[in-house]
C-alpha atoms as a PDB file:
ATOM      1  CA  UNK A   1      68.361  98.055  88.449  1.00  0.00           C
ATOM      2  CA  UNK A   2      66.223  99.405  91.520  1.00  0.00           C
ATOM      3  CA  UNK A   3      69.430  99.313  93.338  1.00  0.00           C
ATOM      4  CA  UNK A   4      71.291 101.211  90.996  1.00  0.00           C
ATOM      5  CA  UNK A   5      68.512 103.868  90.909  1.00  0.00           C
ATOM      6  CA  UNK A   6      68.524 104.555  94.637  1.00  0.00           C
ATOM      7  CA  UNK A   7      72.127 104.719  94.311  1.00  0.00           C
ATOM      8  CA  UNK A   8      72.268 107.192  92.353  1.00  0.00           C
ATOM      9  CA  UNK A   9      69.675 108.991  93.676  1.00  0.00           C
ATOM     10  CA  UNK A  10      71.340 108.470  97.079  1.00  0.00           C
ATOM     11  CA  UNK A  11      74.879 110.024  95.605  1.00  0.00           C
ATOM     12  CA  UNK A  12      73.032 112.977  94.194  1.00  0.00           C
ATOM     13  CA  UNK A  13      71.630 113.882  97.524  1.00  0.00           C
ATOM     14  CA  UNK A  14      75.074 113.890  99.538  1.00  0.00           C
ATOM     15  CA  UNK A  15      77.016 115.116  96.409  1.00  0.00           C
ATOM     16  CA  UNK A  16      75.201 117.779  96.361  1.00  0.00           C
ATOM     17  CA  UNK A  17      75.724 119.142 100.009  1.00  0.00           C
ATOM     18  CA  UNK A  18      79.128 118.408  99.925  1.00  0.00           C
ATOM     19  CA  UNK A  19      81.812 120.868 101.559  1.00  0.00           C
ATOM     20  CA  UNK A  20      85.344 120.416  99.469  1.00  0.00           C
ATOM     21  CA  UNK A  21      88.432 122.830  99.124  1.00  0.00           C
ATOM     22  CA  UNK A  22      90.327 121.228  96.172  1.00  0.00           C
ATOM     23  CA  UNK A  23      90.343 118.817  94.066  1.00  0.00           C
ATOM     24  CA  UNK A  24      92.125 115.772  95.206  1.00  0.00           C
ATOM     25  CA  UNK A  25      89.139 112.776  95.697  1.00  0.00           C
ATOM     26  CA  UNK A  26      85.680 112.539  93.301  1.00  0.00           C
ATOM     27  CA  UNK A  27      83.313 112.361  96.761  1.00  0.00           C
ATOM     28  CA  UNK A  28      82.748 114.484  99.896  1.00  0.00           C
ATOM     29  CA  UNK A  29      85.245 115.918 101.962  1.00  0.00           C
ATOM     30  CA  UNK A  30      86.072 117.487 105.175  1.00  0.00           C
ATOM     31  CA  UNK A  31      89.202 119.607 105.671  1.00  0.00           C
ATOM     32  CA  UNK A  32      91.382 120.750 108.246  1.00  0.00           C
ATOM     33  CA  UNK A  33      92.299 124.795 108.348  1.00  0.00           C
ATOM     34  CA  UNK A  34      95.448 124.401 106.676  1.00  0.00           C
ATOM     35  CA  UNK A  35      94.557 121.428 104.208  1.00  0.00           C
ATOM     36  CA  UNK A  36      97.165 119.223 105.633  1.00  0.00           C
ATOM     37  CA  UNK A  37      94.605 116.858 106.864  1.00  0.00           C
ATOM     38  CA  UNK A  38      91.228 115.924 104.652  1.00  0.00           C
ATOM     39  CA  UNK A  39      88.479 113.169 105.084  1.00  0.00           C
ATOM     40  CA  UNK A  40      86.519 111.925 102.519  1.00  0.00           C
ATOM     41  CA  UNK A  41      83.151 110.345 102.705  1.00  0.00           C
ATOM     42  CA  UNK A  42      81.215 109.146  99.312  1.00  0.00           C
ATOM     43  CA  UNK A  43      78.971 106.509  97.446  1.00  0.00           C
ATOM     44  CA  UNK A  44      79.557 104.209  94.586  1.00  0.00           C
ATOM     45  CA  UNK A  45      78.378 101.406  92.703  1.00  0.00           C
ATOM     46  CA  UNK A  46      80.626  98.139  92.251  1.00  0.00           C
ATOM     47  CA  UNK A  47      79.735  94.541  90.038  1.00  0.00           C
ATOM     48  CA  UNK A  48      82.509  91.931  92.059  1.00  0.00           C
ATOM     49  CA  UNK A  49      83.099  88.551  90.983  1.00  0.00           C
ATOM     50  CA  UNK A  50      84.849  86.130  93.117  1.00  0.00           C
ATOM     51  CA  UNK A  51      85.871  82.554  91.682  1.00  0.00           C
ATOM     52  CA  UNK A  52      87.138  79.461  93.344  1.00  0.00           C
ATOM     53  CA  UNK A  53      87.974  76.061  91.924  1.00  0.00           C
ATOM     54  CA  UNK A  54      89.090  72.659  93.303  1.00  0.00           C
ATOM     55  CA  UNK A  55      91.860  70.924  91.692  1.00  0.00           C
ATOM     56  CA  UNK A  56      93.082  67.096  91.393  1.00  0.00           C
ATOM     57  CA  UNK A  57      96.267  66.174  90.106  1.00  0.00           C
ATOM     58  CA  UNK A  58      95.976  69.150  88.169  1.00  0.00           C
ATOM     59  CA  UNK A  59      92.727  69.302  86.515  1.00  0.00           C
ATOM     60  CA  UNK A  60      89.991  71.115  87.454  1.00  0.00           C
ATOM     61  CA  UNK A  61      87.392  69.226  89.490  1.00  0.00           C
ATOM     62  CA  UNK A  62      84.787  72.085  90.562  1.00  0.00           C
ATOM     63  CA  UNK A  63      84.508  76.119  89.249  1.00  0.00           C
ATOM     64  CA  UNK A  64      82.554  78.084  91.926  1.00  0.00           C
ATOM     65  CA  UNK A  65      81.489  81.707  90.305  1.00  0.00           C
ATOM     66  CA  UNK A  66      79.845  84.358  92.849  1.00  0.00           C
ATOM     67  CA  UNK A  67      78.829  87.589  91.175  1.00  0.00           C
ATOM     68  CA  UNK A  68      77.387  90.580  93.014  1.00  0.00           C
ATOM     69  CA  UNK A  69      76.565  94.478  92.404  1.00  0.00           C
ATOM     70  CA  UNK A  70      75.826  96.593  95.053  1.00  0.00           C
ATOM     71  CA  UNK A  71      76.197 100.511  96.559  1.00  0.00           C
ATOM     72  CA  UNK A  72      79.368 100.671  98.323  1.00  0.00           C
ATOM     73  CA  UNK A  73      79.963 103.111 100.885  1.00  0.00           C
ATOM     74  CA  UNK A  74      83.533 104.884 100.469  1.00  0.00           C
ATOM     75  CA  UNK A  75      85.389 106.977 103.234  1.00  0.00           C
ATOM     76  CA  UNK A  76      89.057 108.141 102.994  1.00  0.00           C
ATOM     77  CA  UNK A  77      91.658 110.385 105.171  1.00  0.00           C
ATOM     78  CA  UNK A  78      94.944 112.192 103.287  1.00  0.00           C
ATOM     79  CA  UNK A  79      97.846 113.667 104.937  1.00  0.00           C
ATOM     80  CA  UNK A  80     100.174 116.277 104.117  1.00  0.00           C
ATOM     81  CA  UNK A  81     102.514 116.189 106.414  1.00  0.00           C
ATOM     82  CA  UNK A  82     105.017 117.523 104.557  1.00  0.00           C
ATOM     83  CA  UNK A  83     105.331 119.714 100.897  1.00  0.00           C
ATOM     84  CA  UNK A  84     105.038 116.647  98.407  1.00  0.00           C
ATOM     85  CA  UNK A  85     104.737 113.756 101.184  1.00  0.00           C
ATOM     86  CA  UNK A  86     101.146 112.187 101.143  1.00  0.00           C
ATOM     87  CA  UNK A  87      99.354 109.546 103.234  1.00  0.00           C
ATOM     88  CA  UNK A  88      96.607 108.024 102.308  1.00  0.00           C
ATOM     89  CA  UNK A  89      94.248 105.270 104.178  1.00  0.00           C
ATOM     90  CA  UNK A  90      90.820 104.609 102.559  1.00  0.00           C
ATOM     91  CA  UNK A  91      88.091 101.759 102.939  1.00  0.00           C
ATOM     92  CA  UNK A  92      85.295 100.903 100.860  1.00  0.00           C
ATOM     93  CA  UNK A  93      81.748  98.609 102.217  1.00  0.00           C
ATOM     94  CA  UNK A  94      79.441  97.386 100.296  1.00  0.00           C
ATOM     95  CA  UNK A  95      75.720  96.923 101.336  1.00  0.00           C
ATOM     96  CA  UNK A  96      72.322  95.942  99.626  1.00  0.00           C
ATOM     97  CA  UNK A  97      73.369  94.230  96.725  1.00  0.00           C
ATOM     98  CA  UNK A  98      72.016  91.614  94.415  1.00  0.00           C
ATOM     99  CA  UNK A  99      73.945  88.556  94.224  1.00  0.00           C
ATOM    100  CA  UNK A 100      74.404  85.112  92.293  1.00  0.00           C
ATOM    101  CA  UNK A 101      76.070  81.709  92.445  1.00  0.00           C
ATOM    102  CA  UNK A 102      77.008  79.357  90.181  1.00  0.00           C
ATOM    103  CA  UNK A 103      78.975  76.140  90.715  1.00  0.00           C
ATOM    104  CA  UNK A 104      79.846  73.778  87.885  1.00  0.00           C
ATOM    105  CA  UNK A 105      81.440  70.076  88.072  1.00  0.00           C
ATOM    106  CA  UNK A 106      83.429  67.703  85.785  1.00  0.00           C
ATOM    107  CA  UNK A 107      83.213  64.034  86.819  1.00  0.00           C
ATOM    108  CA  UNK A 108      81.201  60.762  86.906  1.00  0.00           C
ATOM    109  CA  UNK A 109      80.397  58.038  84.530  1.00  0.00           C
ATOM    110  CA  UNK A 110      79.542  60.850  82.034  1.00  0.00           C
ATOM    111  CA  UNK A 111      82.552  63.180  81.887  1.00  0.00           C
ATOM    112  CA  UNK A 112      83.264  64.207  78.344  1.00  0.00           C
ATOM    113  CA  UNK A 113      86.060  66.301  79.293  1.00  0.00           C
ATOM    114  CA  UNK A 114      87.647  69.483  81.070  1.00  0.00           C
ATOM    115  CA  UNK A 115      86.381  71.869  79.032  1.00  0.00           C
ATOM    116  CA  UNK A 116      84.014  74.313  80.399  1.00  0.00           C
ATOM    117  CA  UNK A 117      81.145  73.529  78.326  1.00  0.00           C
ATOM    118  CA  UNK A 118      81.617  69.721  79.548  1.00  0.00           C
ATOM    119  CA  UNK A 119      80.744  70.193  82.718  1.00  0.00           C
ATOM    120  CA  UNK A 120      78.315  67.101  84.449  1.00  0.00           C
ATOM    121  CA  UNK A 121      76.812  68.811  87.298  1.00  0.00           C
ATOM    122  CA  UNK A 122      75.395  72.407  87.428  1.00  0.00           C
ATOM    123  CA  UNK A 123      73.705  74.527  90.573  1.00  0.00           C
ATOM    124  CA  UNK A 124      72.898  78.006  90.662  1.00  0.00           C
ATOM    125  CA  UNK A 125      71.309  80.426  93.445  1.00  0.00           C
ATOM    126  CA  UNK A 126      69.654  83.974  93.340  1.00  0.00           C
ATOM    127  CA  UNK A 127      69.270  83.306  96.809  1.00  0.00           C
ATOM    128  CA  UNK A 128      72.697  84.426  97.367  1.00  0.00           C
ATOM    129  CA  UNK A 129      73.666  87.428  99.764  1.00  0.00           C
ATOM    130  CA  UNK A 130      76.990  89.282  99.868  1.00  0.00           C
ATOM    131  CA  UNK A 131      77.403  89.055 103.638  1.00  0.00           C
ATOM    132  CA  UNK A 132      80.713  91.542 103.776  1.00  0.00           C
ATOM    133  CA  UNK A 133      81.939  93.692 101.301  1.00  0.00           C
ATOM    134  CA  UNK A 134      85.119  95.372 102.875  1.00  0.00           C
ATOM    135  CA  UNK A 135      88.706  96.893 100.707  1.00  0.00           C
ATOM    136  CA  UNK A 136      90.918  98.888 102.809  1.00  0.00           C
ATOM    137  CA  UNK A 137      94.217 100.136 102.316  1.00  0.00           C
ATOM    138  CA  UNK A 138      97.321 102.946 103.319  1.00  0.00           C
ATOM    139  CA  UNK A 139      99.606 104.226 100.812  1.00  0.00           C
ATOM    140  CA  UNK A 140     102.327 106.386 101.489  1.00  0.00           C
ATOM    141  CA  UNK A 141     103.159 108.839  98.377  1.00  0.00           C
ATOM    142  CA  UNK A 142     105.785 111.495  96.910  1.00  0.00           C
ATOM    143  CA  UNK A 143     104.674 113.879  94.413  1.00  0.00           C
ATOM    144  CA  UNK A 144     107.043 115.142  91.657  1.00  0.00           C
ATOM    145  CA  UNK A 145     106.006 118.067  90.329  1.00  0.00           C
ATOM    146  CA  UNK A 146     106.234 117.600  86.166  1.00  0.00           C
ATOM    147  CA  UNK A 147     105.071 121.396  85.759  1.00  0.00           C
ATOM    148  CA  UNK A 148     102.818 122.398  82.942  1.00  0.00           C
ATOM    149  CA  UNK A 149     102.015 118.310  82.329  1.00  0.00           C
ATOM    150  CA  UNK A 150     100.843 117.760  85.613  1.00  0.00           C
ATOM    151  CA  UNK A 151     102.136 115.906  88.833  1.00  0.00           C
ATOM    152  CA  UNK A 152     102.941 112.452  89.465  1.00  0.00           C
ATOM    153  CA  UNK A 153     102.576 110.884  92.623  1.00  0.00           C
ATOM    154  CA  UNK A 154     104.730 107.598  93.451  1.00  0.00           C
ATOM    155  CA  UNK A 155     102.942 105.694  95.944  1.00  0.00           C
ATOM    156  CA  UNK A 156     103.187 102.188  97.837  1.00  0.00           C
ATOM    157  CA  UNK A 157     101.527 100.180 100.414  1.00  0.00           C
ATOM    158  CA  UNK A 158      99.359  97.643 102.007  1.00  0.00           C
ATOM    159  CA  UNK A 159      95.891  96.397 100.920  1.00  0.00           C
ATOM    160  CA  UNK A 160      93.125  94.052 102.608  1.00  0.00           C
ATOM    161  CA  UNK A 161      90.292  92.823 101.044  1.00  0.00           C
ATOM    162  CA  UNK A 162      87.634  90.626 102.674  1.00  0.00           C
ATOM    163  CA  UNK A 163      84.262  89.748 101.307  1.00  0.00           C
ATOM    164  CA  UNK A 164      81.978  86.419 101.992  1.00  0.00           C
ATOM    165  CA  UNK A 165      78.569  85.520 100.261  1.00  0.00           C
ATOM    166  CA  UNK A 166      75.905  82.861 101.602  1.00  0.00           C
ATOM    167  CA  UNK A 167      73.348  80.851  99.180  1.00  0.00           C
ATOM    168  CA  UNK A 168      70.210  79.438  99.782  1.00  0.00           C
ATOM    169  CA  UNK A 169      68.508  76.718  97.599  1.00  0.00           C
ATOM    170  CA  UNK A 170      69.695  76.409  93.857  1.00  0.00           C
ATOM    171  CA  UNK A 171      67.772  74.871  90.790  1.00  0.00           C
ATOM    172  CA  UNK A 172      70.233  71.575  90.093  1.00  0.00           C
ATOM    173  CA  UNK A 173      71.293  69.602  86.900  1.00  0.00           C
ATOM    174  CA  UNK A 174      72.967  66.169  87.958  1.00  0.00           C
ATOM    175  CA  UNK A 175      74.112  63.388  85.659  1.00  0.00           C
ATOM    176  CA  UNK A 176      73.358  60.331  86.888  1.00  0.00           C
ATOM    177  CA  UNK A 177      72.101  58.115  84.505  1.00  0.00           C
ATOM    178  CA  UNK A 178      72.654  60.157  81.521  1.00  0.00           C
ATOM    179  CA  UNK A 179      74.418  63.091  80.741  1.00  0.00           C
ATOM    180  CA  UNK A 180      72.621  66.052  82.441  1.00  0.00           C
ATOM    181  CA  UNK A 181      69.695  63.846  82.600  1.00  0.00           C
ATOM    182  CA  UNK A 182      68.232  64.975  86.075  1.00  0.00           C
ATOM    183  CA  UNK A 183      67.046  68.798  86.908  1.00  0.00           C
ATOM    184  CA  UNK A 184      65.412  69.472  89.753  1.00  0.00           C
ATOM    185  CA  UNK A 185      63.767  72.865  90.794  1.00  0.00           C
ATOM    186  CA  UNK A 186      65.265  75.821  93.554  1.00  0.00           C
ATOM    187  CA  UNK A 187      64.360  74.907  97.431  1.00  0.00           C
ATOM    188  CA  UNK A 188      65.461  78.392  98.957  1.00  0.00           C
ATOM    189  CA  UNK A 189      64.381  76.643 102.231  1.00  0.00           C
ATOM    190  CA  UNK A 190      67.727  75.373 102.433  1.00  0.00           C
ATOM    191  CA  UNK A 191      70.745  76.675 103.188  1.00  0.00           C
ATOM    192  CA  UNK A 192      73.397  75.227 100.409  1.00  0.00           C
ATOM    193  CA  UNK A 193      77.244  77.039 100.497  1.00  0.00           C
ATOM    194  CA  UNK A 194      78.913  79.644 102.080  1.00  0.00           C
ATOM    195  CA  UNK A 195      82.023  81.363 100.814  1.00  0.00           C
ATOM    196  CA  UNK A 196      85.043  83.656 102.340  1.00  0.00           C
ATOM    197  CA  UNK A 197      87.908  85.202 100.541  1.00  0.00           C
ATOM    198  CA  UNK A 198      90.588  87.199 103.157  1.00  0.00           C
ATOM    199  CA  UNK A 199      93.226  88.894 101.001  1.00  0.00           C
ATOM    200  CA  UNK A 200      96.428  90.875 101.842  1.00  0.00           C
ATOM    201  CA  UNK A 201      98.642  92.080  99.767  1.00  0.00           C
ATOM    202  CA  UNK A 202     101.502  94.737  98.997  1.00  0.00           C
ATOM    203  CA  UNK A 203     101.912  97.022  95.931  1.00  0.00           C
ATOM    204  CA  UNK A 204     103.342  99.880  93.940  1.00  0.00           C
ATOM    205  CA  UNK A 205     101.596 102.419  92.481  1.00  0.00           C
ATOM    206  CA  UNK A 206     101.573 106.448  90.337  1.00  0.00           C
ATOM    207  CA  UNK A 207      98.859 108.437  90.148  1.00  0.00           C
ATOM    208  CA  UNK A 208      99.240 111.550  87.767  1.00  0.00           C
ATOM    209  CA  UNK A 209      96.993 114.858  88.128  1.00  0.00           C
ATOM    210  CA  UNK A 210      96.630 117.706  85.521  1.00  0.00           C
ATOM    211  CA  UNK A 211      94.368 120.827  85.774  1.00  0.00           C
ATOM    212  CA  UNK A 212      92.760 122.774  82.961  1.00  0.00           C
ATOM    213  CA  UNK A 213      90.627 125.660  82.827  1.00  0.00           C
ATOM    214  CA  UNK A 214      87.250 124.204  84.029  1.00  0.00           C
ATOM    215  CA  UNK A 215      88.493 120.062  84.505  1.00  0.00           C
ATOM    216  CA  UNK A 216      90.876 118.428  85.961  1.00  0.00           C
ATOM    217  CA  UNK A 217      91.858 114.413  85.153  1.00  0.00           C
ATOM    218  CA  UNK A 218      93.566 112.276  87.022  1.00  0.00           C
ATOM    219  CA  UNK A 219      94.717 108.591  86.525  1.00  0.00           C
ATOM    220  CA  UNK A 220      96.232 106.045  88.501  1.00  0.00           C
ATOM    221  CA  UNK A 221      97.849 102.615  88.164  1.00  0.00           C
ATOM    222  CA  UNK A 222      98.942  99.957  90.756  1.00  0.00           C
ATOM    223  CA  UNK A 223     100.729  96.575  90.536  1.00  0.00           C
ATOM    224  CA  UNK A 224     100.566  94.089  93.977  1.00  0.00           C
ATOM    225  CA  UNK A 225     101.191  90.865  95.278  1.00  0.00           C
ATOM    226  CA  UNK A 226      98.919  88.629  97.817  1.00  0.00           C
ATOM    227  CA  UNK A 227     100.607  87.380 100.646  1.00  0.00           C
ATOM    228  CA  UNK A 228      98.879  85.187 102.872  1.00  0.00           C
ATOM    229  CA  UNK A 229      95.866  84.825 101.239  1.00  0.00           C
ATOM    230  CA  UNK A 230      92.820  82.770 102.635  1.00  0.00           C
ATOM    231  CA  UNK A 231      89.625  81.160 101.481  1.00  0.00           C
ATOM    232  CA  UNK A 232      86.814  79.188 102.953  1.00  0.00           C
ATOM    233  CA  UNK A 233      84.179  76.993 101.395  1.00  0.00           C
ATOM    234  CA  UNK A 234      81.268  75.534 103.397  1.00  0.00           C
ATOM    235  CA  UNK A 235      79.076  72.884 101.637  1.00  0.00           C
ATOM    236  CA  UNK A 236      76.419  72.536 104.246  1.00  0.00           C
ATOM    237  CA  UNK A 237      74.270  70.378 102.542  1.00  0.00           C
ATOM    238  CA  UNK A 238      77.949  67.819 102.259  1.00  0.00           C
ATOM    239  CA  UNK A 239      78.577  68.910 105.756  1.00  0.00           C
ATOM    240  CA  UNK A 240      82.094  69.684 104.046  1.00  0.00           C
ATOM    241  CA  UNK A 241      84.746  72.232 104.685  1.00  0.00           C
ATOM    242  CA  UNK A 242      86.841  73.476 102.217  1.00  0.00           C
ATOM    243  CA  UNK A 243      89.817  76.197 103.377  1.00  0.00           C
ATOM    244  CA  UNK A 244      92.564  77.012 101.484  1.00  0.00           C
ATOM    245  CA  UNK A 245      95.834  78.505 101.972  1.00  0.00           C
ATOM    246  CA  UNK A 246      96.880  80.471  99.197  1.00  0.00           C
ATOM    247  CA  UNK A 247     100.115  80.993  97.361  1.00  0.00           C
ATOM    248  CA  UNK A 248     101.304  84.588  96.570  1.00  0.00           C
ATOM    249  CA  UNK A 249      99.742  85.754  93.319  1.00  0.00           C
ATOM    250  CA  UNK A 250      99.955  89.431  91.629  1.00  0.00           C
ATOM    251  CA  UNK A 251      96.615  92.176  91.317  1.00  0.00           C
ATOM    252  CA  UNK A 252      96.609  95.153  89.470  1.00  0.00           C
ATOM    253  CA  UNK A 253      94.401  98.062  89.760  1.00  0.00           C
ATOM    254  CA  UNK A 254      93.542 100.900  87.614  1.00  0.00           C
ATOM    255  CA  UNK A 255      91.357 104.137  88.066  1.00  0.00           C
ATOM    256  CA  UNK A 256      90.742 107.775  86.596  1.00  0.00           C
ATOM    257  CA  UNK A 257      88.873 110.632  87.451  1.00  0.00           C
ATOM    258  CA  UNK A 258      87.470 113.410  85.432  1.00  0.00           C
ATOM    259  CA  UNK A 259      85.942 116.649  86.680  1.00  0.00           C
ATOM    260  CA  UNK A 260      84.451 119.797  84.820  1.00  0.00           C
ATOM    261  CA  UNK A 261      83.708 123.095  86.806  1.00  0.00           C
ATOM    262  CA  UNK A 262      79.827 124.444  86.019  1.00  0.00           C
ATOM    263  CA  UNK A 263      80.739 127.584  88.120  1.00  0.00           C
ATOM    264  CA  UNK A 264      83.335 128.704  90.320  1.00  0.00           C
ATOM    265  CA  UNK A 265      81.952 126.351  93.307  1.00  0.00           C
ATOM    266  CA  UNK A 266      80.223 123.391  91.723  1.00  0.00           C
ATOM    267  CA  UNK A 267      81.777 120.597  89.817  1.00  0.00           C
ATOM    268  CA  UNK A 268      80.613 117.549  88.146  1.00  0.00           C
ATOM    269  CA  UNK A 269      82.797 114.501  88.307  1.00  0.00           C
ATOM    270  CA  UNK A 270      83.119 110.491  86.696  1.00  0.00           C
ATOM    271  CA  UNK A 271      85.157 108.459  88.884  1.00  0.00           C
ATOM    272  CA  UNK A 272      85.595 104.634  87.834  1.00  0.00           C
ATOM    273  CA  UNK A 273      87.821 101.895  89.131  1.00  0.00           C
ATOM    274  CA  UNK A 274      89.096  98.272  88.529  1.00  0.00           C
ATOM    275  CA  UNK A 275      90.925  95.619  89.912  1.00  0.00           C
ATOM    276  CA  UNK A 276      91.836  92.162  89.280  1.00  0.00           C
ATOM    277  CA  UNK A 277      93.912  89.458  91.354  1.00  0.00           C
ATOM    278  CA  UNK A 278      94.828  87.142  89.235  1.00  0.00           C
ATOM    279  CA  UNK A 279      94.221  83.289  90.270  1.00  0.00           C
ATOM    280  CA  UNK A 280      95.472  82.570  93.709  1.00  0.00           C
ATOM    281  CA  UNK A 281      96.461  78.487  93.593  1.00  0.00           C
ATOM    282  CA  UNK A 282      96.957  76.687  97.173  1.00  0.00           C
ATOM    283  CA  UNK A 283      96.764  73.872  99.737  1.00  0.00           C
ATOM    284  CA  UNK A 284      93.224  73.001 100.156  1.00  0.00           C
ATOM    285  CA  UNK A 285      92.271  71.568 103.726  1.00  0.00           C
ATOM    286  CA  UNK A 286      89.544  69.206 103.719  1.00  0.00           C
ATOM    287  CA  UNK A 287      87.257  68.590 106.653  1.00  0.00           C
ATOM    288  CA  UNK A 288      84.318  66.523 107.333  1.00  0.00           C
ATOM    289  CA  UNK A 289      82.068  68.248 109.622  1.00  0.00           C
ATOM    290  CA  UNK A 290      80.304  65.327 111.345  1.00  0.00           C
ATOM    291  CA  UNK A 291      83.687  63.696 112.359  1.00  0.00           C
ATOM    292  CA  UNK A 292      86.202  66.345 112.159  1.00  0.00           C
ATOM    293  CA  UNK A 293      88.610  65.201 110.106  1.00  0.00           C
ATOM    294  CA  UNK A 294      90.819  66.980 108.014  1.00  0.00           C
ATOM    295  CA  UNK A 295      92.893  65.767 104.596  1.00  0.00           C
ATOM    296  CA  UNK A 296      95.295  68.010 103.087  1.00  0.00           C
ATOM    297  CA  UNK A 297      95.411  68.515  99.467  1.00  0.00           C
ATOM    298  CA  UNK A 298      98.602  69.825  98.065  1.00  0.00           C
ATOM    299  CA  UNK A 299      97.611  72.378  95.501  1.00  0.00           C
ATOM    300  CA  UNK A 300      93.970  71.228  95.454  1.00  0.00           C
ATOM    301  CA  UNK A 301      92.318  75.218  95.304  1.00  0.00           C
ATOM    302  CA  UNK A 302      92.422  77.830  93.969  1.00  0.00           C
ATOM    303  CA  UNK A 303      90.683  81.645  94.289  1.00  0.00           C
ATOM    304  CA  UNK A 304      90.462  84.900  92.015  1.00  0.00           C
ATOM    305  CA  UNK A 305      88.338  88.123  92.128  1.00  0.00           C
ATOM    306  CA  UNK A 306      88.186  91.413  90.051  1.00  0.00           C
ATOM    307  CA  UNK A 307      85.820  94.161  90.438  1.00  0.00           C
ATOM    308  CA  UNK A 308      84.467  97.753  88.959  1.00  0.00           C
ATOM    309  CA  UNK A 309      83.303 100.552  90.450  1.00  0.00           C
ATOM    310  CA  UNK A 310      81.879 103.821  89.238  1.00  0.00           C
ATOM    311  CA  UNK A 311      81.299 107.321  91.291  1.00  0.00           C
ATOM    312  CA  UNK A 312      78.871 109.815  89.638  1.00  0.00           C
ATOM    313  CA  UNK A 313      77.895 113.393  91.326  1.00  0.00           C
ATOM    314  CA  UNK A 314      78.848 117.251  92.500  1.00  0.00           C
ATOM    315  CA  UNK A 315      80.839 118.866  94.130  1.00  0.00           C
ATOM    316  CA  UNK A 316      80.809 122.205  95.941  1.00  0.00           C
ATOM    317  CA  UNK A 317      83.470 124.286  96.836  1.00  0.00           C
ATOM    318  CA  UNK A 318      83.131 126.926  99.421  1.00  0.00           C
END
């Protein structure tokens, strides 16, 4: 929670020297004489989870769960160059966070079954560090005016997300002559696994807008599809390489904005987002680092991630 209080403390402070002329994005913004061209520069706060899980024949061998929260830094350019054309590009990066990992395993002379709860052998790291937070993408938009309900803007294009976290240590639970019969404490001294997810993707997407007396609101939907998706899982401590190539798979994303006028310049605004890509399933490559060698594994991984973010502050207008 430190985190979150310097973030918000931090958002506060450049919220409330921001220089905006309308409405159209919760954060700071920059705009061109004849508000055909605006940047926008802001901070949030986003909880991420990524998941990854190894397959054979089917069943589900390994469940790897990274969790993070962390400030992200948000900046944004929008385009008018015509009446009711828009284009949009706009980038988020996350920094100082507080992350976790946990990886679970079903097998050995002890296996009960697949279920969750079953699992044999358990490690888990505060150690952990988000190395890269990046989401970027460029949308190009039509807005159809729908009068005194508002406008709606139909939108599609191309999205690229990228993140990769590193552990250290981990307490361990291993069966080995029992069922969970062997724990053993955290060495941080160690470096244990690193993970990578690399996601493109396409999608469709409205956002509707509506003005009232002192607020606006605003809410937006997207649906997508990965294509060419990548992971990478490095058991050091196995000197063992796990990359997948992942089948197409389809995210959604949702948002909303809200934002009441205190005076004719200032504004407060709520801004939150989500998004979820469903699980990505693919061709795991297998290599051993010491030798080199690499086994395929048809269908052996698989990856997922969904995330939140929220955006509290002012604005000004002048």
């Amino acid at each position: 929670m430190p985190k979150l209080r310097f973030f918000l403390a931090t958002l506060l402070a450049v919220s409330g020297s921001a220089m905006a002329a309308d409405y159209d994005a919760p954060q700071l913004i920059f705009s061109s004489p004849d508000r055909t061209v605006n940047f926008v520069g802001g901070i949030g706060y986003s909880w991420i989870r990524a998941d990854e899980k190894v397959y054979f024949e089917g069943d589900r061998l390994s469940h790897l769960i990274w969790t993070s929260q962390t400030p992200v830094f948000t900046a944004a350019m929008s385009i008018n160059p015509l009446a009711d054309l828009t284009i949009d590009a706009k980038t988020r990066i996350g920094f100082l966070s507080t992350s976790r990992m946990e990886d679970y395993d079903w097998f050995g002379p002890f296996f009960k079954s697949f279920a969750f709860d079953d699992w044999t052998h358990h490690s888990s790291s505060e150690d952990t560090n988000l190395e890269r937070y990046i989401s970027g993408d460029v949308t190009l938009g039509y807005n159809l005016d729908l009068r005194s309900v508002g406008t709606l803007n139909l939108n599609s294009g191309f999205k690229y997300l990228n993140l990769k976290f590193d552990s250290s240590g981990g307490a361990l639970t291993y069966s080995v002559e029992g069922f969970r019969d062997v724990a053993e404490p955290s060495d941080s001294r160690l470096r244990s696994i690193s993970y990578e997810q690399r996601i493109p993707g396409i999608f469709v997407g409205a956002k509707w807008t509506n003005e009232f007396e002192r607020s606006l609101v605003s809410a937006r939907a997207r649906v997508g599809k990965t294509l060419g998706a990548k992971d990478k899982d490095v058991h050091w401590k196995r000197s063992t390489i796990f990359a997948g190539d992942l089948y197409s798979a389809p995210f959604v994303e949702l948002g909303a904005d809200l934002h009441y006028k205190t005076s004719d310049k200032v504004s407060v605004f709520a801004s939150l987002d989500y998004e979820k890509y469903f699980e990505m399933k693919g061709d795991a490559y297998i290599t051993t680092m010491q030798t080199n060698e690499t086994e395929l594994d048809p269908g052996g991984e698989s990856a997922a991630f969904r995330g939140l973010t929220i955006t509290l502050g002012l604005r000004g207008t002048f």
